[in-house]
PDB file of N, CA and C in Angstrom:
ATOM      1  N   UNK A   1      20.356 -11.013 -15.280  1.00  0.00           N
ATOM      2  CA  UNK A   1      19.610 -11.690 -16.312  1.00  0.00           C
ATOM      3  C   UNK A   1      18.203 -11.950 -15.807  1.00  0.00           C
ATOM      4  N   UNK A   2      17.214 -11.525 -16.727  1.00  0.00           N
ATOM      5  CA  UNK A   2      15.476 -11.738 -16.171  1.00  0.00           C
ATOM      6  C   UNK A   2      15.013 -13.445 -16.629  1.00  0.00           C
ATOM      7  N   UNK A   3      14.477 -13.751 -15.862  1.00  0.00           N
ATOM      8  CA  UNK A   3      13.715 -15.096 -15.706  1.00  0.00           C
ATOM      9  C   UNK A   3      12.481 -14.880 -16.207  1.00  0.00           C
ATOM     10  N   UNK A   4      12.563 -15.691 -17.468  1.00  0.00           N
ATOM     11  CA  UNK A   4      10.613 -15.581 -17.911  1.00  0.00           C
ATOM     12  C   UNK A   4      10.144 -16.283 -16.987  1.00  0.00           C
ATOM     13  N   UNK A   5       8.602 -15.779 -16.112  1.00  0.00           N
ATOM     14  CA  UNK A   5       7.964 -16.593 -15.070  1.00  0.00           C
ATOM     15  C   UNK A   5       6.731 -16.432 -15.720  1.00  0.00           C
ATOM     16  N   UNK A   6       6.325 -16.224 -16.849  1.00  0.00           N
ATOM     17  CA  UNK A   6       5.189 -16.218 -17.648  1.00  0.00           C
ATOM     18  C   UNK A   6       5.095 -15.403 -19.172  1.00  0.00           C
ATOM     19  N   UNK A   7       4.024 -14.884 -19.383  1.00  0.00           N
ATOM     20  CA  UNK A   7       3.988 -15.441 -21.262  1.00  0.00           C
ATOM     21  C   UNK A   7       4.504 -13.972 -21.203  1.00  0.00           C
ATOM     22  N   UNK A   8       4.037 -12.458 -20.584  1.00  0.00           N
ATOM     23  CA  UNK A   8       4.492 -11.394 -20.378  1.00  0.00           C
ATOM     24  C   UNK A   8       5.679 -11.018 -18.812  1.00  0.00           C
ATOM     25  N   UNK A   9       5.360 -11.707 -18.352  1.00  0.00           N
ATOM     26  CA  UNK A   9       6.372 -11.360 -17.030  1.00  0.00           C
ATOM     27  C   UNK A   9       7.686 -11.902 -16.861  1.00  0.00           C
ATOM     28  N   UNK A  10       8.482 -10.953 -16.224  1.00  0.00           N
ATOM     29  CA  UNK A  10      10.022 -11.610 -16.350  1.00  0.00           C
ATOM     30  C   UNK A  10      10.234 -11.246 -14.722  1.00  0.00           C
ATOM     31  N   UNK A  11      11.460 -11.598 -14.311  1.00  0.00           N
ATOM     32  CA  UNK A  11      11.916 -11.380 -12.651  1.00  0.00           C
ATOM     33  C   UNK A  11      13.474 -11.696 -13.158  1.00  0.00           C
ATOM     34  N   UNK A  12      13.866  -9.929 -12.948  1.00  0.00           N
ATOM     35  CA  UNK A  12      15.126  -9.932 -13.024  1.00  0.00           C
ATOM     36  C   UNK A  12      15.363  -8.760 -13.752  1.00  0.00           C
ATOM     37  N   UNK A  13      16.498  -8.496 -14.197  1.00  0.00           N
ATOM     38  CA  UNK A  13      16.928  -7.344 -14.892  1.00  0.00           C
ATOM     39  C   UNK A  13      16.941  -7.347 -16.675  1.00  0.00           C
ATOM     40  N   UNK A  14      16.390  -6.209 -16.944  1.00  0.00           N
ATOM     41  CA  UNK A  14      16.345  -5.921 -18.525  1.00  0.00           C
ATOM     42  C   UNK A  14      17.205  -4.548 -18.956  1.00  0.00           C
ATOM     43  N   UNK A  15      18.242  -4.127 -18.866  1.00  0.00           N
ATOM     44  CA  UNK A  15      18.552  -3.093 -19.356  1.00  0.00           C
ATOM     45  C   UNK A  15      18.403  -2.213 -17.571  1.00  0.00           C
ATOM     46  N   UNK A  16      18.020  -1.177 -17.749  1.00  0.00           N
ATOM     47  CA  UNK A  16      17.942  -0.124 -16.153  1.00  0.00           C
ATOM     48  C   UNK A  16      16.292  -0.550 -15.479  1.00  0.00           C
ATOM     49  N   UNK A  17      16.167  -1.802 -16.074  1.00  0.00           N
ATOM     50  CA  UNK A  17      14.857  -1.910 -15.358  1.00  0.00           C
ATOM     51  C   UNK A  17      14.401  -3.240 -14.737  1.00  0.00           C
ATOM     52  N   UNK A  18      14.309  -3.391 -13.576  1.00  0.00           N
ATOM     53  CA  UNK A  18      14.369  -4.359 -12.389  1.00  0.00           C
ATOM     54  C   UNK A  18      12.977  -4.977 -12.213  1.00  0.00           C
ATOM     55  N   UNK A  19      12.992  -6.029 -12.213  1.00  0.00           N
ATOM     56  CA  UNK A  19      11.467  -6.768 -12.148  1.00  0.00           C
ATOM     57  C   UNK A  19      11.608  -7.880 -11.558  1.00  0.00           C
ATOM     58  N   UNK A  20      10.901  -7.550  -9.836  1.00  0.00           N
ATOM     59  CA  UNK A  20      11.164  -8.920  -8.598  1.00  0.00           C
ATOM     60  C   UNK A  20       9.520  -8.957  -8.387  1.00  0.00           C
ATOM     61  N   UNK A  21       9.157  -9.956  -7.443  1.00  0.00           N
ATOM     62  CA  UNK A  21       8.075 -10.305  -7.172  1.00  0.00           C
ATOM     63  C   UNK A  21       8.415  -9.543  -5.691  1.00  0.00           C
ATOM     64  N   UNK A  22       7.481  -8.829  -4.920  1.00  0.00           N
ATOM     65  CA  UNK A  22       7.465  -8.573  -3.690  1.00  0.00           C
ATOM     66  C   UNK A  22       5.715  -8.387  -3.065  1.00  0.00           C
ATOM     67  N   UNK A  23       5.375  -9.045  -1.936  1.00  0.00           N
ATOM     68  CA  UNK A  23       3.971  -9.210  -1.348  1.00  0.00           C
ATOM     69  C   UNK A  23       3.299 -10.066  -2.331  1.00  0.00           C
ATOM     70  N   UNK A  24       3.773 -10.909  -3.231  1.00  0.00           N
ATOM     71  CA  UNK A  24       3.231 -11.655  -4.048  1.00  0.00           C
ATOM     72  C   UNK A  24       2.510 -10.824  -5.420  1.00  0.00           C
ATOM     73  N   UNK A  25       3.355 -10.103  -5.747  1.00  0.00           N
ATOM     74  CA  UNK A  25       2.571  -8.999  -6.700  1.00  0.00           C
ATOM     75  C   UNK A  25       4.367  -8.923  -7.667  1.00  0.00           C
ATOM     76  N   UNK A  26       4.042  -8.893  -8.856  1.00  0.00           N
ATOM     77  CA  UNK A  26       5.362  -8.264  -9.865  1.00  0.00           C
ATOM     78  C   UNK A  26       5.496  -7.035  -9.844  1.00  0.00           C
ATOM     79  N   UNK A  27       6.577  -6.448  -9.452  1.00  0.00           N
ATOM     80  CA  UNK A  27       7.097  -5.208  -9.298  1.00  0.00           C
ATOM     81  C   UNK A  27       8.310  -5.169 -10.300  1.00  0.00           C
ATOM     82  N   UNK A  28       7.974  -3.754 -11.284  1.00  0.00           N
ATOM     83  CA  UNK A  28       9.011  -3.263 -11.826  1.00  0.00           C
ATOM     84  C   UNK A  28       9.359  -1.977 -11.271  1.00  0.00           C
ATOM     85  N   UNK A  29      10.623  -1.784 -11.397  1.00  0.00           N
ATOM     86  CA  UNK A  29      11.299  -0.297 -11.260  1.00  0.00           C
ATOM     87  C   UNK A  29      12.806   0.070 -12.251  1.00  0.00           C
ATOM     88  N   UNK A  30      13.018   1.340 -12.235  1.00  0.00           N
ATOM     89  CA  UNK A  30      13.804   1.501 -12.784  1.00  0.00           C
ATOM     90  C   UNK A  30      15.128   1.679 -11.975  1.00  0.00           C
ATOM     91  N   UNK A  31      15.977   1.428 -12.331  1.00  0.00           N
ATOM     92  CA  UNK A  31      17.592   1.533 -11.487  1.00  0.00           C
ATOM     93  C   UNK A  31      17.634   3.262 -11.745  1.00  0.00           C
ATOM     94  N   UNK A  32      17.933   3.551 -10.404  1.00  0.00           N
ATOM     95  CA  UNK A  32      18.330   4.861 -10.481  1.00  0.00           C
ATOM     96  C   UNK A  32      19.591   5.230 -10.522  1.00  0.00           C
ATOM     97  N   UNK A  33      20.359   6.958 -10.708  1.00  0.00           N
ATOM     98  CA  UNK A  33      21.311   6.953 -10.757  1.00  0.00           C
ATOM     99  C   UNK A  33      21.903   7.686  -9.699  1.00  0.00           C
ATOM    100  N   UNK A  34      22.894   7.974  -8.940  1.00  0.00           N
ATOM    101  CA  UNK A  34      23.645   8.998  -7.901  1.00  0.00           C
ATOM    102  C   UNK A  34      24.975  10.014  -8.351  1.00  0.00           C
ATOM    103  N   UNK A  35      24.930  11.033  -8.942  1.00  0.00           N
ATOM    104  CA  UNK A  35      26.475  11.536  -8.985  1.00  0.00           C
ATOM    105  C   UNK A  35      27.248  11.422  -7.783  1.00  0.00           C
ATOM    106  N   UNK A  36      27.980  10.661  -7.302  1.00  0.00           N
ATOM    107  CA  UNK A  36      28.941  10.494  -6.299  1.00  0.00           C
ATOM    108  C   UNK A  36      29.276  12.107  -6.181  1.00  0.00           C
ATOM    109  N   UNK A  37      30.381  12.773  -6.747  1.00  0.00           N
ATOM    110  CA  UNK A  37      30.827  13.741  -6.499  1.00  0.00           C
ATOM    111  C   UNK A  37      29.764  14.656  -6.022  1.00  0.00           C
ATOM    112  N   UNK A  38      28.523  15.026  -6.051  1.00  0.00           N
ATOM    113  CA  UNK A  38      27.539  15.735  -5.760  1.00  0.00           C
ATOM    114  C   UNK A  38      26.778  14.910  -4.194  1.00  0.00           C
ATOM    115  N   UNK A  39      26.850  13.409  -4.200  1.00  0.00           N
ATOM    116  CA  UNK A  39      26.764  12.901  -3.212  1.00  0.00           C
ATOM    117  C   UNK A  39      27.761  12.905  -1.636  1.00  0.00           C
ATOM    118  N   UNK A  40      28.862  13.223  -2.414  1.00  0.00           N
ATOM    119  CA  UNK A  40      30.118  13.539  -1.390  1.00  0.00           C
ATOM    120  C   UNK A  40      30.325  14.912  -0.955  1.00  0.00           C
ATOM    121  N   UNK A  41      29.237  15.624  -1.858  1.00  0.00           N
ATOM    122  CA  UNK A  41      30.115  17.287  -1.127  1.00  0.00           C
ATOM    123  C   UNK A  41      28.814  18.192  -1.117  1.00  0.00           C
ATOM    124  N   UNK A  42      27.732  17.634  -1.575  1.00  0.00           N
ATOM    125  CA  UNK A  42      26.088  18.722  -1.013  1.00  0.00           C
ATOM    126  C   UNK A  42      25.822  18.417  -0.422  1.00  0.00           C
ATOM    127  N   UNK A  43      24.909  19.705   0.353  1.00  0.00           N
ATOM    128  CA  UNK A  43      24.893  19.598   1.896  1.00  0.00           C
ATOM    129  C   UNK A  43      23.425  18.845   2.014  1.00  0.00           C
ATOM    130  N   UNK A  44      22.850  18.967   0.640  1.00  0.00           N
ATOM    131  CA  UNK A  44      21.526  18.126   1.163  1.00  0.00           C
ATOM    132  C   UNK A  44      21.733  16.229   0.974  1.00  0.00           C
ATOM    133  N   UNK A  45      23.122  16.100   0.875  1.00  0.00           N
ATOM    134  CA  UNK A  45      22.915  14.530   1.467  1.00  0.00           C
ATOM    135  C   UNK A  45      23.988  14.524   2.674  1.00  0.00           C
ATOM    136  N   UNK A  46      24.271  15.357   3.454  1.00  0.00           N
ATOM    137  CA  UNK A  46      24.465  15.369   4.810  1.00  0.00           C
ATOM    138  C   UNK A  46      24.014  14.322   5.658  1.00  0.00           C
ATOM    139  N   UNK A  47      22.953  13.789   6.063  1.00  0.00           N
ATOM    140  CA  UNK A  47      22.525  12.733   6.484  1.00  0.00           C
ATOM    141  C   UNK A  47      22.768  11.841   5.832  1.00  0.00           C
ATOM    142  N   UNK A  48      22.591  11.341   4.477  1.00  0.00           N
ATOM    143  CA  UNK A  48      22.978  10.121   3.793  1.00  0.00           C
ATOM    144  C   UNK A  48      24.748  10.029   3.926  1.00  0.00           C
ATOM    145  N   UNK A  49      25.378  11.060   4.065  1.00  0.00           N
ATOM    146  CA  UNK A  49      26.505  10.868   4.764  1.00  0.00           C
ATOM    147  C   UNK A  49      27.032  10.287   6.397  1.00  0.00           C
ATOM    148  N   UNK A  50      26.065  10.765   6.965  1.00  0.00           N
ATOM    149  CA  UNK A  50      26.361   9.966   8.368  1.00  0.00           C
ATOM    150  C   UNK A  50      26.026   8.840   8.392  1.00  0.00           C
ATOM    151  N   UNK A  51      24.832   8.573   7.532  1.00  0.00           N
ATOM    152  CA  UNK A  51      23.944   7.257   7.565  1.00  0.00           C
ATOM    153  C   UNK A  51      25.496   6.002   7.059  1.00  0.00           C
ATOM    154  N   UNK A  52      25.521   6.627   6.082  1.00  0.00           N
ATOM    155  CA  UNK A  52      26.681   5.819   5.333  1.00  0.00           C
ATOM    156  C   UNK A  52      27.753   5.353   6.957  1.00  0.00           C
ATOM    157  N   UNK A  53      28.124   6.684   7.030  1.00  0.00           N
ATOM    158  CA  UNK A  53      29.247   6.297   7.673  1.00  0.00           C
ATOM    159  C   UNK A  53      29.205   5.532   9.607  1.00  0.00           C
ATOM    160  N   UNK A  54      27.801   5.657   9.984  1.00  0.00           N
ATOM    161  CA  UNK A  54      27.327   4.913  10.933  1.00  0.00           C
ATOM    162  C   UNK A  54      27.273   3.478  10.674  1.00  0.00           C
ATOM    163  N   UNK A  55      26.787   3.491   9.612  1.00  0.00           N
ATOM    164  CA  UNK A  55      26.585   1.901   8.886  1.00  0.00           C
ATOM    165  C   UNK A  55      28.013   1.636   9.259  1.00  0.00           C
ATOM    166  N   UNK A  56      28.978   1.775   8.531  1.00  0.00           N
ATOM    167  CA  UNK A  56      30.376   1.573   8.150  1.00  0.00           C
ATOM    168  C   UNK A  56      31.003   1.069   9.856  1.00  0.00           C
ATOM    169  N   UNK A  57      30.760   2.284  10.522  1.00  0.00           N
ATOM    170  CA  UNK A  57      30.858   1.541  12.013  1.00  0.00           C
ATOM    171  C   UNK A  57      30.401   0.607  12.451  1.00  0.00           C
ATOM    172  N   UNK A  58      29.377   0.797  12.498  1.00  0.00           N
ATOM    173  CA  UNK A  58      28.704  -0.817  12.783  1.00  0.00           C
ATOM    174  C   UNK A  58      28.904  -2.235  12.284  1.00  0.00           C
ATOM    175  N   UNK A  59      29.190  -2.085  10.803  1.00  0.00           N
ATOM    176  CA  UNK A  59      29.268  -3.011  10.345  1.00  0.00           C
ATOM    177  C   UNK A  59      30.973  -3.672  10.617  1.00  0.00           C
ATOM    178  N   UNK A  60      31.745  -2.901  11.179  1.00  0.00           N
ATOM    179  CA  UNK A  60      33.026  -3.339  11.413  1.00  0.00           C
ATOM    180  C   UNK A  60      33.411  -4.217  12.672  1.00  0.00           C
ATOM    181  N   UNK A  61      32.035  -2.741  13.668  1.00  0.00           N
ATOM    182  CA  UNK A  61      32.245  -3.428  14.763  1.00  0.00           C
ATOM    183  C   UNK A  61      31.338  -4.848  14.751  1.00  0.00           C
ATOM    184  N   UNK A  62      30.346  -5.339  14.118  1.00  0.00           N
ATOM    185  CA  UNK A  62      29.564  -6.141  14.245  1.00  0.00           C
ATOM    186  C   UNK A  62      30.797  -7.473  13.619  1.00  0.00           C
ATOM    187  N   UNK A  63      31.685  -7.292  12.632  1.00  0.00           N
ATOM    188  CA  UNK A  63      32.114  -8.187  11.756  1.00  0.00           C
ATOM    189  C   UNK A  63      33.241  -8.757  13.230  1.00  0.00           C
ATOM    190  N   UNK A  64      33.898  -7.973  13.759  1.00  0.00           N
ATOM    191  CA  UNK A  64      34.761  -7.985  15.213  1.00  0.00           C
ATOM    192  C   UNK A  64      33.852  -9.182  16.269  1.00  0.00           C
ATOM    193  N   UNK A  65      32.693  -8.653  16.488  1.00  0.00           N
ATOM    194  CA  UNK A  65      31.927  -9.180  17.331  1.00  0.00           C
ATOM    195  C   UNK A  65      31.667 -10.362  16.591  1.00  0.00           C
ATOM    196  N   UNK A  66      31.695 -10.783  15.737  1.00  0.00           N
ATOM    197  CA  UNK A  66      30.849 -12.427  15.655  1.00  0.00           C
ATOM    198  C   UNK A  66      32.367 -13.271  15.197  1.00  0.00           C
ATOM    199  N   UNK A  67      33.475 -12.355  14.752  1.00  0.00           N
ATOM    200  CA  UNK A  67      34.628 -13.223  14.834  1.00  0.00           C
ATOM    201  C   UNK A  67      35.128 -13.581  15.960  1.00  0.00           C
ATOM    202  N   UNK A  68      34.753 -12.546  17.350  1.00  0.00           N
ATOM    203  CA  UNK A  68      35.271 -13.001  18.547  1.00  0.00           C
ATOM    204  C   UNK A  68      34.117 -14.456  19.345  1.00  0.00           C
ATOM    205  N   UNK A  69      32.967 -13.965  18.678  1.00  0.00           N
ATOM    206  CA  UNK A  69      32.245 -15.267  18.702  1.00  0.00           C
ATOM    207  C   UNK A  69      32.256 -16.523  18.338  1.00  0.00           C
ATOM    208  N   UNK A  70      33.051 -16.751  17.217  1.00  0.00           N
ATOM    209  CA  UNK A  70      33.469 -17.822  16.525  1.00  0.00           C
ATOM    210  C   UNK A  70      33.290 -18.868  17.154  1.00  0.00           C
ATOM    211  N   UNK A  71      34.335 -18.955  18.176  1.00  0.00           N
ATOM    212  CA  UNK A  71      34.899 -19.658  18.849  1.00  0.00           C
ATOM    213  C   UNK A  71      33.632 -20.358  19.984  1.00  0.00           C
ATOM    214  N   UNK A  72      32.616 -19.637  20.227  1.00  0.00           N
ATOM    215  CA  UNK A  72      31.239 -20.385  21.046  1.00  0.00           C
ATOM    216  C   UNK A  72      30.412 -20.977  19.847  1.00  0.00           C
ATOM    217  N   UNK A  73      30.421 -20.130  18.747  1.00  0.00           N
ATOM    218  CA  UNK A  73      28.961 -20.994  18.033  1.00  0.00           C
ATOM    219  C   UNK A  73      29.837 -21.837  16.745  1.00  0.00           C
ATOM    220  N   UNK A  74      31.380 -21.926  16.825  1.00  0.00           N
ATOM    221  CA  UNK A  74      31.702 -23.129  15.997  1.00  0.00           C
ATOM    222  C   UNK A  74      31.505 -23.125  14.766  1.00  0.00           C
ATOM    223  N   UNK A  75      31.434 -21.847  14.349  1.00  0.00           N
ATOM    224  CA  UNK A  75      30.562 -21.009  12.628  1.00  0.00           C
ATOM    225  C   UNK A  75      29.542 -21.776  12.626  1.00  0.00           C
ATOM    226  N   UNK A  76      28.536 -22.090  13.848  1.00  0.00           N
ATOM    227  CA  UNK A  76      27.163 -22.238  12.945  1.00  0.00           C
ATOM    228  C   UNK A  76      26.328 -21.192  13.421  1.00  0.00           C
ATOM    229  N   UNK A  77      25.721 -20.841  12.436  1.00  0.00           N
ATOM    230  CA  UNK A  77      25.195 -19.460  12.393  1.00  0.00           C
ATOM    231  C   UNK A  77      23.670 -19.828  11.561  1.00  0.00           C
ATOM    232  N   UNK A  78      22.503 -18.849  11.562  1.00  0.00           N
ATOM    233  CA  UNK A  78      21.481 -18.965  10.534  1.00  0.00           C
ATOM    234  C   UNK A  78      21.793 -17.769   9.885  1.00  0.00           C
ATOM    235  N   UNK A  79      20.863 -17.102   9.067  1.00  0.00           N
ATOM    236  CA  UNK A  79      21.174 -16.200   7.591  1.00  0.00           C
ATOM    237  C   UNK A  79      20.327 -14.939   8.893  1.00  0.00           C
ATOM    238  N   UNK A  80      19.988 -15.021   9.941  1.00  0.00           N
ATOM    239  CA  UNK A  80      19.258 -14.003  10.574  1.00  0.00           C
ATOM    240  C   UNK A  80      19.968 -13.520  11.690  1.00  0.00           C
ATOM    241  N   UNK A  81      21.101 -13.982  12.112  1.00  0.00           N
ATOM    242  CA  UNK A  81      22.549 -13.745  12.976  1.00  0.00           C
ATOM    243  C   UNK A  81      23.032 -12.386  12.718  1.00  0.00           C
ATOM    244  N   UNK A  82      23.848 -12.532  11.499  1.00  0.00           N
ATOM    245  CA  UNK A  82      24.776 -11.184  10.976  1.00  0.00           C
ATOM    246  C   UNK A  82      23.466 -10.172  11.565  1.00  0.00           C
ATOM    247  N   UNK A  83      22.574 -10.396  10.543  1.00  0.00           N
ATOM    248  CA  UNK A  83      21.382  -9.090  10.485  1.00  0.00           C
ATOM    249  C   UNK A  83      21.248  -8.692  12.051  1.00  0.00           C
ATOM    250  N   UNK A  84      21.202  -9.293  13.186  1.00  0.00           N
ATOM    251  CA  UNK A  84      20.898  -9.075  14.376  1.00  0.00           C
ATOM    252  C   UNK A  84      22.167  -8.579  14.882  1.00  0.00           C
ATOM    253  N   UNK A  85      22.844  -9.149  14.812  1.00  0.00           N
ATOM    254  CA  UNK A  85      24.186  -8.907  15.817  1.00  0.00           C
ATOM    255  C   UNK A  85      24.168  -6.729  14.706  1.00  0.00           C
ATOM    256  N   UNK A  86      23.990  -6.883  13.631  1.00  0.00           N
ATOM    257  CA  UNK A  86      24.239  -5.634  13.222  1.00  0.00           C
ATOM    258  C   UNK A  86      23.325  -4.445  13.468  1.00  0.00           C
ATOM    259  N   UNK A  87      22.477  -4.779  14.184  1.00  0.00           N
ATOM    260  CA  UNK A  87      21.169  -3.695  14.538  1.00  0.00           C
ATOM    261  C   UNK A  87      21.179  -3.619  15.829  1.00  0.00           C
ATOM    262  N   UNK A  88      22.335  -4.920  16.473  1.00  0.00           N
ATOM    263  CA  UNK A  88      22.612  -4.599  17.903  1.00  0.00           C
ATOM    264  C   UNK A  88      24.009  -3.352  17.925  1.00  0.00           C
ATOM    265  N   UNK A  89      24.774  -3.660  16.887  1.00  0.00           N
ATOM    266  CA  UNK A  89      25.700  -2.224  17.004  1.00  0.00           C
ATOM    267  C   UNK A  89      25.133  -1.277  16.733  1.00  0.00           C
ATOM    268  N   UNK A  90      24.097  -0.768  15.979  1.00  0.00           N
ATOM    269  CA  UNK A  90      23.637   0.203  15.536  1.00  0.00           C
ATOM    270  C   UNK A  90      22.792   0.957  16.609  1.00  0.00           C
ATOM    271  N   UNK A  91      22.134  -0.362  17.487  1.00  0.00           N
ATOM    272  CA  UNK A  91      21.967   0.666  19.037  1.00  0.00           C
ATOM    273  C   UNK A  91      22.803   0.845  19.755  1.00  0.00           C
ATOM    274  N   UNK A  92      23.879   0.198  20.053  1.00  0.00           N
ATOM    275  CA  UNK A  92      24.820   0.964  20.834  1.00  0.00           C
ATOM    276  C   UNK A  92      25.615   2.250  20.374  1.00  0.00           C
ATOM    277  N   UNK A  93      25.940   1.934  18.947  1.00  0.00           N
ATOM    278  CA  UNK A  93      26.521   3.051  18.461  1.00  0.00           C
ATOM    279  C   UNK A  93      25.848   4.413  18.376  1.00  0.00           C
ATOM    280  N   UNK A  94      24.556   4.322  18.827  1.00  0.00           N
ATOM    281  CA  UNK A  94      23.276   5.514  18.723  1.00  0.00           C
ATOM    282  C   UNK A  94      22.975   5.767  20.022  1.00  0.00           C
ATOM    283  N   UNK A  95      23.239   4.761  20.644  1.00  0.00           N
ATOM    284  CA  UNK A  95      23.302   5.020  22.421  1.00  0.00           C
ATOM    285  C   UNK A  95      24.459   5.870  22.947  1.00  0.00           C
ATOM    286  N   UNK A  96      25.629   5.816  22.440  1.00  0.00           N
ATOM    287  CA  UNK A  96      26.663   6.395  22.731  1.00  0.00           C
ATOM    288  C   UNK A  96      26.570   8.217  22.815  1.00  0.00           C
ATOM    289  N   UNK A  97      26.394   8.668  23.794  1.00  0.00           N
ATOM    290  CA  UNK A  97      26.313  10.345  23.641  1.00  0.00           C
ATOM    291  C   UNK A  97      27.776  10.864  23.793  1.00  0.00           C
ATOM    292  N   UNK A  98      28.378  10.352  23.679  1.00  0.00           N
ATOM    293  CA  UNK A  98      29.365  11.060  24.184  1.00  0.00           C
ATOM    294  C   UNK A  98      29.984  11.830  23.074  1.00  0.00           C
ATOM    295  N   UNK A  99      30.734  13.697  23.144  1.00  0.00           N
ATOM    296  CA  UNK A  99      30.534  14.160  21.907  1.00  0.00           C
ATOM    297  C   UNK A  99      32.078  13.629  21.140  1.00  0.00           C
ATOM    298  N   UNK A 100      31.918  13.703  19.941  1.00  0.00           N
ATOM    299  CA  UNK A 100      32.905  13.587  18.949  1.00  0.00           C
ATOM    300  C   UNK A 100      34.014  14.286  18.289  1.00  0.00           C
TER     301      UNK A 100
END
């Protein structure tokens, strides 16, 4: 749902078209679309396939890692934690040469 924030401007969604404030400026765009089935089996999203599925690692192993943490930080956490602890798997998991 879009938020009137003035007499022409809204922030939020209208139909396929997205309107946030970003750098202090109103930005619209349109929602794009993906055929999955064409996303899952052409070779030109090959990379958006690993990307996906690196993420997917990381993000499992990262979810592992801050549950085994629990127990030191007592769930207190800030909103900039997850994000870190997950860009710390993403270098190890990119550090890892070993082949597959």
């Amino acid at each position: 749902m879009a938020t009137q924030v003035s007499l022409v401007k809204f922030v939020g969604r209208i139909g396929n078209i997205v309107h946030y404030i970003s750098n202090n400026r109103l930005v619209s765009r349109t929602i794009g679309k993906v055929d999955i089935v064409k996303m899952r089996t052409a070779p030109q999203y090959e990379e958006t396939r690993k990307n996906q599925s690196e993420f997917s690692i990381a993000t499992k192993a990262g979810q592992l890692f801050r549950q085994g943490m629990m127990h030191l930080t007592g769930g207190c956490t800030n909103y900039q934690y997850p994000v870190e602890v997950m860009q710390l798997m993403l270098k190890t998991l990119r550090a890892d040469t070993t082949p597959t």
